[in-house]
N, C-alpha and C. Protein backbone atom coordinates (compact mmCIF):
# COMPACT_ATOMS: atom_id res chain seq x y z
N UNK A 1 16.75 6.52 -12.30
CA UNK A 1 16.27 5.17 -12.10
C UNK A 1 15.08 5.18 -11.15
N UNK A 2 14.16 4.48 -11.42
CA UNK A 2 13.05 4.69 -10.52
C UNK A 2 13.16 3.80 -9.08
N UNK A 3 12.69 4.01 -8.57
CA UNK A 3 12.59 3.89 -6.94
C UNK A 3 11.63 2.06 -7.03
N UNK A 4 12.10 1.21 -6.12
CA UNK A 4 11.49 -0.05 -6.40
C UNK A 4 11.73 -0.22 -4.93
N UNK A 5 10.65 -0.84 -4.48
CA UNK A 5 9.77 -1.09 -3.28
C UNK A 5 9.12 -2.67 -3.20
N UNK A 6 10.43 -3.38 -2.25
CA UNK A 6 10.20 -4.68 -2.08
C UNK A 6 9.50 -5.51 -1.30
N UNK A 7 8.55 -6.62 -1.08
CA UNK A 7 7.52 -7.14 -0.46
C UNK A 7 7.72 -7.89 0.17
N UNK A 8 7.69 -8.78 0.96
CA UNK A 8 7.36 -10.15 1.49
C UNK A 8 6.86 -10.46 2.27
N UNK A 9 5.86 -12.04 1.97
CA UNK A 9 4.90 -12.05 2.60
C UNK A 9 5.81 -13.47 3.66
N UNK A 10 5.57 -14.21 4.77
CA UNK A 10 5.87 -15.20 5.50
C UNK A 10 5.33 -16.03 5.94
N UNK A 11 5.53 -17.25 5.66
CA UNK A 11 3.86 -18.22 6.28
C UNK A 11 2.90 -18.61 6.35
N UNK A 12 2.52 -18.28 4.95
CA UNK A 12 0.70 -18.24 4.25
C UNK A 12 0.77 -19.88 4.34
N UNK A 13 0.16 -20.84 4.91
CA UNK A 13 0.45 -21.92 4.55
C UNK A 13 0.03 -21.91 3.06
N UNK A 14 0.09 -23.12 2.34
CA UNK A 14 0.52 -23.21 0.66
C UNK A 14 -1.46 -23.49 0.35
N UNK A 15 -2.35 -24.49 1.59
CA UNK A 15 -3.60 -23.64 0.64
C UNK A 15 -4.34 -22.90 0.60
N UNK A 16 -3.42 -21.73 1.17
CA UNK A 16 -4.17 -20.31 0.89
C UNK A 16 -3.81 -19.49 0.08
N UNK A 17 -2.53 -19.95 -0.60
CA UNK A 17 -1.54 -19.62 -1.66
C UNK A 17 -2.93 -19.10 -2.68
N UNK A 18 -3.54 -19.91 -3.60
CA UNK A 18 -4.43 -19.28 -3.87
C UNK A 18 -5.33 -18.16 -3.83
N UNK A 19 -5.97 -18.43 -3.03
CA UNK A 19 -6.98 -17.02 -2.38
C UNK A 19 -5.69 -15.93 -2.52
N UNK A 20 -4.98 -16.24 -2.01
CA UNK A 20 -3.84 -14.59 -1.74
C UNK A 20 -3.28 -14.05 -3.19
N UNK A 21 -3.21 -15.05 -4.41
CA UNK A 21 -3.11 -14.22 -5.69
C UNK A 21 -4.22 -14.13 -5.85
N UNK A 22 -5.50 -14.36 -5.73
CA UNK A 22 -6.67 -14.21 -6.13
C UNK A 22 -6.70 -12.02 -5.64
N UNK A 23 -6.33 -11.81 -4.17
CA UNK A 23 -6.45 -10.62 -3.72
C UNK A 23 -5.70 -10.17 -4.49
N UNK A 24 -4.58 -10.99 -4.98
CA UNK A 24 -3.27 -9.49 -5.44
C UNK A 24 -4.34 -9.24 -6.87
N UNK A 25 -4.72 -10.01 -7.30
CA UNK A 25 -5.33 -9.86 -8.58
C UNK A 25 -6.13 -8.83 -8.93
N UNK A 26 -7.13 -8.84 -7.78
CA UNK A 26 -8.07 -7.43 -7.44
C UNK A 26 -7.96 -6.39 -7.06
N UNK A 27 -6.32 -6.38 -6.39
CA UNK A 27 -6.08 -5.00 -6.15
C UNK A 27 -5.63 -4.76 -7.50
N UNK A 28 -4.71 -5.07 -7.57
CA UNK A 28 -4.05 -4.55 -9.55
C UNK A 28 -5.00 -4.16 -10.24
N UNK A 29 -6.55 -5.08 -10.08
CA UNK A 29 -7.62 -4.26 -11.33
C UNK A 29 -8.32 -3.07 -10.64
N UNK A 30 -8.46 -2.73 -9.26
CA UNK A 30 -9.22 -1.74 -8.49
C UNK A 30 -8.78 -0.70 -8.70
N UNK A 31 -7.70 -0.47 -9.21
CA UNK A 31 -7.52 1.07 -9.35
C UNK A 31 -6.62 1.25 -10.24
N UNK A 32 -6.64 2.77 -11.15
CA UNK A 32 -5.60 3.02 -12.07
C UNK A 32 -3.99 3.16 -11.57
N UNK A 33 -2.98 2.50 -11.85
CA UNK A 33 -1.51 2.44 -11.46
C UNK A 33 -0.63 3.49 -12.03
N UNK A 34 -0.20 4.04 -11.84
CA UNK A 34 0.91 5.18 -12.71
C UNK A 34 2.14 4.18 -12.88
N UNK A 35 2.38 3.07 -11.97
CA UNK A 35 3.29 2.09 -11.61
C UNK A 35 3.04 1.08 -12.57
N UNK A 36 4.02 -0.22 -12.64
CA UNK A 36 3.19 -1.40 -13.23
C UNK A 36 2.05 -1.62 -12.25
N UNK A 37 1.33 -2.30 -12.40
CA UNK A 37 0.14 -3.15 -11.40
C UNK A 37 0.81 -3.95 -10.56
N UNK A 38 0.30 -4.03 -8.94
CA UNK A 38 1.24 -4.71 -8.19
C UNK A 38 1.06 -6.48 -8.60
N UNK A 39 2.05 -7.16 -8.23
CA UNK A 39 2.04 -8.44 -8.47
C UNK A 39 2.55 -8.77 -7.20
N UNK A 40 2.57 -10.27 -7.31
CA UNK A 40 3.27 -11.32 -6.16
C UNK A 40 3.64 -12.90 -6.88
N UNK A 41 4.70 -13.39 -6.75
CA UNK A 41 5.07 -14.43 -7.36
C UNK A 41 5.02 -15.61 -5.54
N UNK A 42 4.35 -16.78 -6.12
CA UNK A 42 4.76 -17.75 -4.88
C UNK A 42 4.57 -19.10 -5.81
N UNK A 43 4.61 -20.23 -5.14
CA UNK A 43 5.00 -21.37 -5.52
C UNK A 43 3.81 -22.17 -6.99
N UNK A 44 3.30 -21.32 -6.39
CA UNK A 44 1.78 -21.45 -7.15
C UNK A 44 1.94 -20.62 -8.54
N UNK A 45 2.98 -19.45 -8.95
CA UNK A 45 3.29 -18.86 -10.17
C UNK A 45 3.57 -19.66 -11.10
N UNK A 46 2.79 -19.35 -12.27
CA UNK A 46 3.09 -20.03 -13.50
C UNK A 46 4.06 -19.35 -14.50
N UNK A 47 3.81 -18.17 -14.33
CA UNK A 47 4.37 -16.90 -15.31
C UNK A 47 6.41 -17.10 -15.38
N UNK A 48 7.00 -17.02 -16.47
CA UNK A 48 8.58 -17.75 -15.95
C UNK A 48 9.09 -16.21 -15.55
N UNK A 49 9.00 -15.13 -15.75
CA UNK A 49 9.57 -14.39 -14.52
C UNK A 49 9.62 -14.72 -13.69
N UNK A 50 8.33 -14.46 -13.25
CA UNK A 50 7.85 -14.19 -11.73
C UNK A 50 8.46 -15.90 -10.91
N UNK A 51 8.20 -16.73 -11.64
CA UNK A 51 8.60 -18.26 -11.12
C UNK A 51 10.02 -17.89 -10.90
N UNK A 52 10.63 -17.78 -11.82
CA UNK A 52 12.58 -17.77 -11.85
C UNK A 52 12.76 -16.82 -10.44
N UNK A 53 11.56 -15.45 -10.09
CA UNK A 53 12.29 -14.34 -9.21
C UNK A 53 12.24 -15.19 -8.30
N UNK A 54 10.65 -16.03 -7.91
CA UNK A 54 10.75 -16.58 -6.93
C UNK A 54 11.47 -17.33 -6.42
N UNK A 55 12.18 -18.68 -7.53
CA UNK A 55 12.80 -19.66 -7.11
C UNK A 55 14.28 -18.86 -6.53
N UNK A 56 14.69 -17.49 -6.96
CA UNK A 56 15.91 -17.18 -6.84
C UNK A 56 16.00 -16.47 -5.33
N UNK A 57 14.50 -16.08 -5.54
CA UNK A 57 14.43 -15.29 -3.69
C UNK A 57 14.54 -16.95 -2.74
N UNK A 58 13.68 -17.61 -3.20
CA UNK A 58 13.63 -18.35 -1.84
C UNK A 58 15.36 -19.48 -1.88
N UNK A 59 16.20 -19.30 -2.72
CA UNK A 59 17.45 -19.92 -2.69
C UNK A 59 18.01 -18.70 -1.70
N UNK A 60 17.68 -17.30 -1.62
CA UNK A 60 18.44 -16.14 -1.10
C UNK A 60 18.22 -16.12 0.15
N UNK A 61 17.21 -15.85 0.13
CA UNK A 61 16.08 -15.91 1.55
C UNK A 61 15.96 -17.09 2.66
N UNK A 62 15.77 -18.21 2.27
CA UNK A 62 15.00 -19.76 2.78
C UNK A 62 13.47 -19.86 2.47
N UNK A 63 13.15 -20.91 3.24
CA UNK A 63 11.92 -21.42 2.69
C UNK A 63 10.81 -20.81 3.23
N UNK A 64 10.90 -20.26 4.07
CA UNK A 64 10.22 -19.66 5.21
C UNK A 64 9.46 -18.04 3.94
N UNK A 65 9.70 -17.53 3.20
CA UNK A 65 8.94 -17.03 2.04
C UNK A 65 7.91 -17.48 1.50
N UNK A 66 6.59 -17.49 1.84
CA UNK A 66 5.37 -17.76 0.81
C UNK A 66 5.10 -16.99 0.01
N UNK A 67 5.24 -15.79 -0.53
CA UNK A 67 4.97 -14.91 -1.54
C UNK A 67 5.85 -13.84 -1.68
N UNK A 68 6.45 -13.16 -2.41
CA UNK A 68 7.10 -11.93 -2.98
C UNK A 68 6.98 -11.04 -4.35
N UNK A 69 7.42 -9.89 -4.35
CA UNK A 69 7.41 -9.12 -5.52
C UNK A 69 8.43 -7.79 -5.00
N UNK A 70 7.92 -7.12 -6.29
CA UNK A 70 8.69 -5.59 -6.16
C UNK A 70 7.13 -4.88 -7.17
N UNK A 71 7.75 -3.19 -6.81
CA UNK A 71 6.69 -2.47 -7.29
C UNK A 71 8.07 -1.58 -8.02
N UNK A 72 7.93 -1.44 -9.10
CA UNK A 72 8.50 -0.29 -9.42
C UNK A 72 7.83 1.54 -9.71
N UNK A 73 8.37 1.79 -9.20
CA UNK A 73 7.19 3.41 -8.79
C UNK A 73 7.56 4.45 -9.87
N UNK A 74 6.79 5.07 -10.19
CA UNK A 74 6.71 5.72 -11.10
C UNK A 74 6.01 6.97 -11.32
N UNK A 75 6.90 7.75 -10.09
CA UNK A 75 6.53 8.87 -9.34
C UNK A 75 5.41 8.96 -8.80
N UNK A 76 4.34 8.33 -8.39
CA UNK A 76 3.16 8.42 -7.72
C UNK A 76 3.16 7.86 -5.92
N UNK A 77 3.08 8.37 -5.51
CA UNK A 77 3.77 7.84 -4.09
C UNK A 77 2.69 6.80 -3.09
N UNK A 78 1.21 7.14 -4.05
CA UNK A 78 0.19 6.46 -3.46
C UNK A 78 -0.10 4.91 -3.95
N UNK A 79 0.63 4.82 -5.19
CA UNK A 79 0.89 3.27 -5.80
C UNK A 79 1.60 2.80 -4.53
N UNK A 80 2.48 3.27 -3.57
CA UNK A 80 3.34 2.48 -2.82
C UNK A 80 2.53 2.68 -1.75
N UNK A 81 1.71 3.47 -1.74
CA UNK A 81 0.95 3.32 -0.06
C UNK A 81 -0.28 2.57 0.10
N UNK A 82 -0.69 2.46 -1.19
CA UNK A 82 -1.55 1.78 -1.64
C UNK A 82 -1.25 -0.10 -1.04
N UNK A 83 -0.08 -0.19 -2.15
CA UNK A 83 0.40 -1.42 -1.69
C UNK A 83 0.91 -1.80 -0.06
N UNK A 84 1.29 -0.83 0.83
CA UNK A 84 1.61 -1.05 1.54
C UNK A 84 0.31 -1.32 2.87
N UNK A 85 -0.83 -0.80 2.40
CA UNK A 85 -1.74 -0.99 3.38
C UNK A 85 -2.65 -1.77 3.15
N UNK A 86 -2.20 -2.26 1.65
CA UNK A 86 -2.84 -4.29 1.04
C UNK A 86 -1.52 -5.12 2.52
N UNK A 87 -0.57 -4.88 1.94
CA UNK A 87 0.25 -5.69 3.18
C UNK A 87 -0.22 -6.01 4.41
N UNK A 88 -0.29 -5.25 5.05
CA UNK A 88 -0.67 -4.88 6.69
C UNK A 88 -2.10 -5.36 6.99
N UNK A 89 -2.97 -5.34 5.47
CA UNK A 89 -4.18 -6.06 5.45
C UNK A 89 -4.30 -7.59 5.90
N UNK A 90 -3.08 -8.05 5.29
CA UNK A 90 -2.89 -9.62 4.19
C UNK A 90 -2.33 -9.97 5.58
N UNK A 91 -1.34 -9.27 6.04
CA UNK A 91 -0.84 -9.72 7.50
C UNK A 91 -1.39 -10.07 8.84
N UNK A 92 -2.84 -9.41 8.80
CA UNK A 92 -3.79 -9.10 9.74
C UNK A 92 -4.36 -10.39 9.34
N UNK A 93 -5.26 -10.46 8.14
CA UNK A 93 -5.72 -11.66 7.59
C UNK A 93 -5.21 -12.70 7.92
N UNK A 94 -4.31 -13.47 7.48
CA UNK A 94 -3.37 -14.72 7.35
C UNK A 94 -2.96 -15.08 8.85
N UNK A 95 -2.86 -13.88 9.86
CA UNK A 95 -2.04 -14.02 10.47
C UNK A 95 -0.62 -14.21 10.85
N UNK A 96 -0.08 -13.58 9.41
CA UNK A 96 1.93 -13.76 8.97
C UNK A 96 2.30 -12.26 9.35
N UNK A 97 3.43 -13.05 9.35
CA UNK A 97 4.79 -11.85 8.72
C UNK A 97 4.98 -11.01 7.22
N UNK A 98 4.74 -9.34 7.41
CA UNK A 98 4.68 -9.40 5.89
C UNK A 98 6.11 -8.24 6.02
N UNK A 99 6.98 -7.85 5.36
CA UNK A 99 8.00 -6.83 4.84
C UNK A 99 8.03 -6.39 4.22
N UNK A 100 8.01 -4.99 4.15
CA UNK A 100 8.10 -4.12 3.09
C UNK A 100 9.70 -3.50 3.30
N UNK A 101 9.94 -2.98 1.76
CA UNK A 101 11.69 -2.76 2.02
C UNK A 101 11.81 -1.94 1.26
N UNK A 102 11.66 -0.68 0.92
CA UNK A 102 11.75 1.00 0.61
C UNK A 102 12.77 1.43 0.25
N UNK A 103 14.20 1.31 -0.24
CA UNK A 103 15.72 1.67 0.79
C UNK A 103 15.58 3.05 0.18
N UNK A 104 15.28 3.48 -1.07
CA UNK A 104 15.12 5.15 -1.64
C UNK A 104 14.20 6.22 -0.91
N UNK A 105 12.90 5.64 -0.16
CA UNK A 105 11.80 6.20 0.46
C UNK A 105 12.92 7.43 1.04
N UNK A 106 11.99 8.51 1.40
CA UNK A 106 12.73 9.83 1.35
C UNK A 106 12.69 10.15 2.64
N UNK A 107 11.86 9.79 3.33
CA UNK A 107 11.51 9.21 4.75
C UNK A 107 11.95 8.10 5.38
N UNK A 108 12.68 8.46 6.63
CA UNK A 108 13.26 7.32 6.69
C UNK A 108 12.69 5.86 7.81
N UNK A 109 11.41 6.48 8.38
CA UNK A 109 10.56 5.65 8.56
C UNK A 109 9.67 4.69 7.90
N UNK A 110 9.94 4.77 6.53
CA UNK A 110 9.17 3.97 5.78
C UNK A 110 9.85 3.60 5.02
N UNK A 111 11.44 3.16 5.54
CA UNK A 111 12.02 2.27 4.64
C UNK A 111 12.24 1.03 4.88
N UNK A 112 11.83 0.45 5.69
CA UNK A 112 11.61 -0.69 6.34
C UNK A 112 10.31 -0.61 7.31
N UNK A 113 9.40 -1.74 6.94
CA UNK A 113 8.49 -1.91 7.86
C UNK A 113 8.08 -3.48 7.60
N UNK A 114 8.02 -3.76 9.38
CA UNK A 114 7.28 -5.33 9.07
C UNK A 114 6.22 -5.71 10.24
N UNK A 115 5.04 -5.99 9.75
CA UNK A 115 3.72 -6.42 10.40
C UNK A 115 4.07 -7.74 10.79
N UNK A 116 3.64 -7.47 11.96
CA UNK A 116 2.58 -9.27 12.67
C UNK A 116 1.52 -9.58 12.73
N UNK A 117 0.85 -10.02 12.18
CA UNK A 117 -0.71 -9.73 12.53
C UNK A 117 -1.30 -8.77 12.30
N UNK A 118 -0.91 -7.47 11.11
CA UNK A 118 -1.27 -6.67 11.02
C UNK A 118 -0.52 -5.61 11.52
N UNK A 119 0.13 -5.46 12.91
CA UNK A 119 0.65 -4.55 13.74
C UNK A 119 2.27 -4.39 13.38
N UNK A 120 2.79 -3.29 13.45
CA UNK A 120 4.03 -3.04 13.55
C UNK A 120 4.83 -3.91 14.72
N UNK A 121 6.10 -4.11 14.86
CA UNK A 121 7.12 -4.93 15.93
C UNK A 121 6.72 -4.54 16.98
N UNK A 122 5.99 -3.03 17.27
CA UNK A 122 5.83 -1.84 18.85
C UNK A 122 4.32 -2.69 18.87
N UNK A 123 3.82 -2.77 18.00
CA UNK A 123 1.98 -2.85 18.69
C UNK A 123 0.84 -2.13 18.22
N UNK A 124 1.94 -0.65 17.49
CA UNK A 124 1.55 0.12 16.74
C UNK A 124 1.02 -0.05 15.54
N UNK A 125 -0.04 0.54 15.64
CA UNK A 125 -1.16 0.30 14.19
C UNK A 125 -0.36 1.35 13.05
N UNK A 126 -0.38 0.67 11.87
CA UNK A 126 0.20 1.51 10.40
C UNK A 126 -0.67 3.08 10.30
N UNK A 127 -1.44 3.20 10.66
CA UNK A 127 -2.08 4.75 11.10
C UNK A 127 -1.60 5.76 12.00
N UNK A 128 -1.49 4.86 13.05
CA UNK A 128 -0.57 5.40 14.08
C UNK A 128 0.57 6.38 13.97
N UNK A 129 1.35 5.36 12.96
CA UNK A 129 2.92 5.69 12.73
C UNK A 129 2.76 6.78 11.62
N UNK A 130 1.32 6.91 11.05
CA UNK A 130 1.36 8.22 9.99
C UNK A 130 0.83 9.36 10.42
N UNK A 131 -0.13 8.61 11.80
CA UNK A 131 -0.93 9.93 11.99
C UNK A 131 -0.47 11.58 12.12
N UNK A 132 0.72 12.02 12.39
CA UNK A 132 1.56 12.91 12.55
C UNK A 132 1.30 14.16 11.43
N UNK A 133 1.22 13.47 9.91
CA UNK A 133 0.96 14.43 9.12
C UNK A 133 0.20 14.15 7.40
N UNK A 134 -0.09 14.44 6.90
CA UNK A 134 -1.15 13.94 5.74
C UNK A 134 0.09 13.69 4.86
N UNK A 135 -0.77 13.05 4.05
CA UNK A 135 -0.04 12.30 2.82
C UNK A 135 -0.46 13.20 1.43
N UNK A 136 0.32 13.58 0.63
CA UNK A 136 -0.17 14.35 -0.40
C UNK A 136 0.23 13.59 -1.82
N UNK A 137 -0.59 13.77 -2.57
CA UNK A 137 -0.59 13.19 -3.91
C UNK A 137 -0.88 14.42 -5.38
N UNK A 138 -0.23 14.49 -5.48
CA UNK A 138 0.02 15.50 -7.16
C UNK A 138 -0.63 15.07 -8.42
N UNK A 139 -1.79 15.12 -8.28
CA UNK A 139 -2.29 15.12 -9.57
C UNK A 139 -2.64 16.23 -10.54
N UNK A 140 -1.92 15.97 -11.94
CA UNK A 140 -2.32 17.45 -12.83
C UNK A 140 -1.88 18.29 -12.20
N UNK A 141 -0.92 18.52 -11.42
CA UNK A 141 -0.69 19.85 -10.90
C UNK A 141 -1.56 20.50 -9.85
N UNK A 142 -2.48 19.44 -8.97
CA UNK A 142 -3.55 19.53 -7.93
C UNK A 142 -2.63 19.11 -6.89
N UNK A 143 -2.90 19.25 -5.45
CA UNK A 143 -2.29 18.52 -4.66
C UNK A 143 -3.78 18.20 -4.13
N UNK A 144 -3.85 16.71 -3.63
CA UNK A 144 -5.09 16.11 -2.55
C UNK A 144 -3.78 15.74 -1.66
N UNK A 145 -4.86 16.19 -0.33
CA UNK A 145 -4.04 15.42 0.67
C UNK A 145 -4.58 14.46 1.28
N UNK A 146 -4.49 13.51 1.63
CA UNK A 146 -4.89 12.07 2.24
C UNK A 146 -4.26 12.26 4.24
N UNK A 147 -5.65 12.27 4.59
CA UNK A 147 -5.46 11.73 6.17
C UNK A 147 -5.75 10.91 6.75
N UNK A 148 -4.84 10.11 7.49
CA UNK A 148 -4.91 9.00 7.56
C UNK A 148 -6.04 8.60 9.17
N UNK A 149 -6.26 7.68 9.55
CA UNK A 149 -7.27 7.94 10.79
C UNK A 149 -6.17 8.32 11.92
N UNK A 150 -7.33 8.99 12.75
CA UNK A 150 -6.35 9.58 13.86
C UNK A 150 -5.85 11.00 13.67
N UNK A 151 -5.78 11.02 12.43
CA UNK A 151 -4.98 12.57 12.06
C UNK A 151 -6.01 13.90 12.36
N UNK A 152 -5.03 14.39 13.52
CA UNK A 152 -6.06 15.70 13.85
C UNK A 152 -5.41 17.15 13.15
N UNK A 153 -6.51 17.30 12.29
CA UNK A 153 -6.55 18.64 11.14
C UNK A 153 -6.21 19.70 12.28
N UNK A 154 -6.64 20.46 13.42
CA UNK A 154 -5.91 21.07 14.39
C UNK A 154 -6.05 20.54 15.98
N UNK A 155 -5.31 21.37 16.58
CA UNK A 155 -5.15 20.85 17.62
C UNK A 155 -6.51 20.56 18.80
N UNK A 156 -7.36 21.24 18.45
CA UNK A 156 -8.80 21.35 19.09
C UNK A 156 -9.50 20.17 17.94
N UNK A 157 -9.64 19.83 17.37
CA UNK A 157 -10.35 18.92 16.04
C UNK A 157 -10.13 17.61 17.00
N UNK A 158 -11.24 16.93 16.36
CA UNK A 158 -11.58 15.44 17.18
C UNK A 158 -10.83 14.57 15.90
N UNK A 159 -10.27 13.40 16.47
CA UNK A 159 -9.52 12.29 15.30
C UNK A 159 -10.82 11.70 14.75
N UNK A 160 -10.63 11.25 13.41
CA UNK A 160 -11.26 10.41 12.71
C UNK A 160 -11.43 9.14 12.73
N UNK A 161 -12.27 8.19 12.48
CA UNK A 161 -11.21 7.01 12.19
C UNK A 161 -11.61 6.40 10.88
N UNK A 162 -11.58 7.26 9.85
CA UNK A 162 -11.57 7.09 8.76
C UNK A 162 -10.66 7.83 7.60
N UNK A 163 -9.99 7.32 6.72
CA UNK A 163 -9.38 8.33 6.20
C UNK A 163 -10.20 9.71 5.29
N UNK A 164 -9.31 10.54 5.81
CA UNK A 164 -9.89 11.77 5.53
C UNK A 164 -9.37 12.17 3.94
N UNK A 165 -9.79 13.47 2.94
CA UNK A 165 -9.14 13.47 1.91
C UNK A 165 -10.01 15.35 1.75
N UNK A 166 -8.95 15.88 0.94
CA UNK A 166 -9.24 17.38 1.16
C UNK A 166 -8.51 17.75 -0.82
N UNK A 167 -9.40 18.50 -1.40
CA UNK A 167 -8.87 18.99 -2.38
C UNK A 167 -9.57 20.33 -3.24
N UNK A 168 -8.79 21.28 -3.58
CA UNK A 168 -9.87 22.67 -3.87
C UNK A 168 -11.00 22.77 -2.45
N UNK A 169 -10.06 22.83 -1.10
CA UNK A 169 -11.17 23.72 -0.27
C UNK A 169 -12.13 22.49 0.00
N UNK A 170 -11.91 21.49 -0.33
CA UNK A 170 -13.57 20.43 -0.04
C UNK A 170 -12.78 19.44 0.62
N UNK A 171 -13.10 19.28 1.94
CA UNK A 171 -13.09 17.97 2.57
C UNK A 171 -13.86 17.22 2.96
N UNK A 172 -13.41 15.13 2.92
CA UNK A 172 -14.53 14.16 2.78
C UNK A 172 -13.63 13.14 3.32
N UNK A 173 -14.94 12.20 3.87
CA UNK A 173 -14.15 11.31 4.09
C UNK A 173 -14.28 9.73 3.70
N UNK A 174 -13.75 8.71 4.05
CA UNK A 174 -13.99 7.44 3.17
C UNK A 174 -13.04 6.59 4.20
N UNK A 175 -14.03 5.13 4.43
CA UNK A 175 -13.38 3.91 4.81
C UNK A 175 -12.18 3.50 4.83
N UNK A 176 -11.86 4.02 3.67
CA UNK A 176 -10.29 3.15 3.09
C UNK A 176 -9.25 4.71 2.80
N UNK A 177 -8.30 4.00 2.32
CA UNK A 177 -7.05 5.19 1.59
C UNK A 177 -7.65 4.80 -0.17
N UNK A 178 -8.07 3.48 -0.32
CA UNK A 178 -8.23 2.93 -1.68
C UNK A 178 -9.78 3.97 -2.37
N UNK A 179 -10.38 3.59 -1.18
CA UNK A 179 -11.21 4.61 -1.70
C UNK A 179 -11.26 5.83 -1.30
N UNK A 180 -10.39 6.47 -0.33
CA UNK A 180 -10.76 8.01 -0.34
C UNK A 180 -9.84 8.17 -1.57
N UNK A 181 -9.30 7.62 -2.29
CA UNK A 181 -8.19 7.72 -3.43
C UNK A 181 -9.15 7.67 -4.80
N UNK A 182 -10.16 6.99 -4.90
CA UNK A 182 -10.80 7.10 -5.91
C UNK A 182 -12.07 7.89 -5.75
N UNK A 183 -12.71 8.27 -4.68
CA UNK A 183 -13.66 9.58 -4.33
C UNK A 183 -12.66 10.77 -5.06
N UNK A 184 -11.32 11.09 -4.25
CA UNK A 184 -10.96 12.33 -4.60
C UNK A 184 -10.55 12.80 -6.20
N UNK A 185 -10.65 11.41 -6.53
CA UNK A 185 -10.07 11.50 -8.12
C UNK A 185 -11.10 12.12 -8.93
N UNK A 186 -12.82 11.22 -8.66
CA UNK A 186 -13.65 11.19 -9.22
C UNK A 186 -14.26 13.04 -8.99
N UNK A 187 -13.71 14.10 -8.38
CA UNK A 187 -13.93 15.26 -7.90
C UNK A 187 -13.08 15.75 -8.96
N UNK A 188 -11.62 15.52 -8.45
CA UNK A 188 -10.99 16.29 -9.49
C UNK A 188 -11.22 16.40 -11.12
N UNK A 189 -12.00 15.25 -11.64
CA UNK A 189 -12.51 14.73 -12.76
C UNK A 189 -13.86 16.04 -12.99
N UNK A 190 -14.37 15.81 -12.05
CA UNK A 190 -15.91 16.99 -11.64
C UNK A 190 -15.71 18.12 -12.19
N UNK A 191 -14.37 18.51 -11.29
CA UNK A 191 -14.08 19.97 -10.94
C UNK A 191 -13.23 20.75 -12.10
N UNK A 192 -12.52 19.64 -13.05
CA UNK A 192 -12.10 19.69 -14.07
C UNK A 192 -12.66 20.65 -15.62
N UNK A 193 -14.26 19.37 -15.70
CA UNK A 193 -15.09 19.82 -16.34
C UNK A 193 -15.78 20.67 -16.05
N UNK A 194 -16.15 21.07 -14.99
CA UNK A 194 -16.68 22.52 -14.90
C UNK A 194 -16.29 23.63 -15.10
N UNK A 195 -14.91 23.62 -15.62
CA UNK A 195 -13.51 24.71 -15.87
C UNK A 195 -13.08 25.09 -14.74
């Protein structure tokens, strides 16, 4: 059974409800998903899933829910990190409460996490709490590893504050995880065709 990775957002007042599916919208088209495409259902959903999940979360929950979903994963581990650092975005933005809820994550720090303002409950930035060790992603039988800012490659090496990304011997770096995720792809694509 695949691994499903639950959301919630808290407090968006209702007219920003808009703008905030407008973002979920653009992340779902920004990049290829191995997953479904992430979604979010809130009061503003027309779709009768997503309406029924909602009306049934916020009978579960209370009212205090402005937006929710699930991701179902589909072995790619960066569909969920992906989504998880749209969260921490949206949280920073809005200024809410957002939850993420993992319970399979294999790690047991990232089976629960919830932003204020962006920040973890400590104060701690979502980088922070990864900086410790890279994130690796399996493509084709490639591994890229993804570093997150802060992450020092050795112990003498200066931190970044950009995410870093390393694959076949070549390391680079990029603004985002979203895009050091589609730089490293667009290499392996390169490095492919050249045999």
């Amino acid at each position: 059974m695949a691994r499903v990775v639950h959301h919630r957002l808290h407090g968006i007042p209702e007219a920003r409800l808009e703008r905030l599916l407008e973002q979920v919208e653009a992340l779902a088209a920004a990049r290829e998903w191995r997953s479904e495409p992430v979604w979010m259902a809130t009061r503003l959903t027309g779709d009768l899933f997503r309406s029924e999940y909602f009306r049934h979360l916020l009978a579960a929950e209370g009212e205090q829910v402005s937006a929710a979903g699930f991701l179902k994963l589909n072995g790619d581990e960066t569909d969920a990190l992906v989504l998880l650092f749209f969260l921490r975005d949206i949280s920073a933005e809005y200024g809410v409460r957002a939850v993420w809820r993992d319970d399979e994550n294999p790690l047991l720090k990232l089976r629960f996490l919830e932003f204020r303002n962006g920040l973890l409950p400590t104060g701690q930035t979502l980088e922070d709490h990864f900086a410790k060790r890279p994130l690796i992603k399996k493509v084709a039988g490639q591994s890229i590893q993804f570093y997150p800012p802060g992450y020092r490659v050795h112990s003498r090496a200066t931190a970044s504050d950009r995410w870093g990304y390393s694959l076949h011997g070549l390391r680079a770096y990029a603004p985002s995880l979203l895009e050091a995720e589609r730089e490293a792809l667009k290499i392996l694509r390169g490095l492919r065709h050249l045999g």
